[in-house]
C-alpha atoms as a PDB file:
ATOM      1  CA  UNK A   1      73.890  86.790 105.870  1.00  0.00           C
ATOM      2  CA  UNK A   2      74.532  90.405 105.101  1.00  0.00           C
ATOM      3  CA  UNK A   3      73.946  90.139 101.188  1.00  0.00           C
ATOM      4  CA  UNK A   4      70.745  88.266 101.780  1.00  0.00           C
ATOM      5  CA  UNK A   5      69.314  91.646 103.719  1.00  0.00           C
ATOM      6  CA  UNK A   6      71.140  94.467 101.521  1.00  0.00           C
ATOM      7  CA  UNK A   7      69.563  95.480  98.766  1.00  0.00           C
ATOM      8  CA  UNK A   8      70.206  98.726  96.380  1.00  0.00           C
ATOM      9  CA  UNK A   9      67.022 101.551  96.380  1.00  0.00           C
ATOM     10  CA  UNK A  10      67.227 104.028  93.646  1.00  0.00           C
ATOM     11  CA  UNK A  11      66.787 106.860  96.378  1.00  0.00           C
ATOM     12  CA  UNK A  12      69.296 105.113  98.151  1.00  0.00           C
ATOM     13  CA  UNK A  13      73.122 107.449  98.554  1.00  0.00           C
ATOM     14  CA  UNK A  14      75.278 105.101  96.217  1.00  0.00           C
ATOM     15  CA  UNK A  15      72.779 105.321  93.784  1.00  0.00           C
ATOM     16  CA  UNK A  16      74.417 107.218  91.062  1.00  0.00           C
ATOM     17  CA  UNK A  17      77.650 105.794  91.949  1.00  0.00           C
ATOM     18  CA  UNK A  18      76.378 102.353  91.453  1.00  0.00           C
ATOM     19  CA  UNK A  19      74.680 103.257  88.304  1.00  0.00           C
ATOM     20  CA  UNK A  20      78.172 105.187  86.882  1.00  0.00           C
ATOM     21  CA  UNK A  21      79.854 101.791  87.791  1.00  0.00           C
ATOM     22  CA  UNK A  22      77.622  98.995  86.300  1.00  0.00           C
ATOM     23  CA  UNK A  23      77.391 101.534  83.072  1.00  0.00           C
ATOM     24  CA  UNK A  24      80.899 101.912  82.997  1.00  0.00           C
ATOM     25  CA  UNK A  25      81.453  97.352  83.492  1.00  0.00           C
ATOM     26  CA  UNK A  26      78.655  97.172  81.187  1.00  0.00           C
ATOM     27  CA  UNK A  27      80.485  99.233  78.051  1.00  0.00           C
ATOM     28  CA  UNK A  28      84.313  97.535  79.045  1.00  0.00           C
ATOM     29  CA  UNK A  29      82.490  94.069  79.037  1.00  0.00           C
ATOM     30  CA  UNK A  30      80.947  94.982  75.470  1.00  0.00           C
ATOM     31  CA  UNK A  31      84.243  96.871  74.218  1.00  0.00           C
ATOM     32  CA  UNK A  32      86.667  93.862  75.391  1.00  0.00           C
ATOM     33  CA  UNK A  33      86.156  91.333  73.185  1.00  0.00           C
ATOM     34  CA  UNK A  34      86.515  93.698  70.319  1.00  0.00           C
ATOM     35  CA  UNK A  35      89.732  95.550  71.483  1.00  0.00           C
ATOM     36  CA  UNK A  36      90.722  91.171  71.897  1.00  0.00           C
ATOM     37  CA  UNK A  37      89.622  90.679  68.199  1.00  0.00           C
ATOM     38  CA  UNK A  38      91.593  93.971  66.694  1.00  0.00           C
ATOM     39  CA  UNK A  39      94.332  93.147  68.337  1.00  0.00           C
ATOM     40  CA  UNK A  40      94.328  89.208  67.118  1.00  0.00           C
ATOM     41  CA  UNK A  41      93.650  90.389  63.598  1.00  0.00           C
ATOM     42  CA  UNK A  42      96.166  92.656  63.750  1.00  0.00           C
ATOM     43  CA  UNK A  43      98.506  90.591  65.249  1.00  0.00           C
ATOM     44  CA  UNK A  44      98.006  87.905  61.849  1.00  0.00           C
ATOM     45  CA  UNK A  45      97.721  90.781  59.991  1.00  0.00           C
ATOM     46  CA  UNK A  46     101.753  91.450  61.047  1.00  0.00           C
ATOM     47  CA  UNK A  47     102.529  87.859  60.729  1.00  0.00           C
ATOM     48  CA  UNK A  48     100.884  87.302  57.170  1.00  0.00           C
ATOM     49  CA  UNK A  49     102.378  90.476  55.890  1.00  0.00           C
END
């Protein structure tokens, strides 16, 4: 029942920590798909050539 009571305040210690981290998730979570595409075009790329 801990996670039901803890909740994250902006003046809160972890704040800029947390923010740093869910920044830093939120670009790898847009970037991976992409680095996944380059390297599957690439890949055919190598095979087709």
């Amino acid at each position: 029942m801990a996670h039901r009571t803890h909740r994250h305040r902006p003046e809160g210690p972890c704040h800029f920590s947390l923010m740093s981290l869910s920044a830093t998730r939120r670009l790898l979570l847009a970037l991976a798909p992409l680095v996944v595409l380059w390297l599957a075009v690439t890949w055919a790329a190598g095979w087709a050539g």
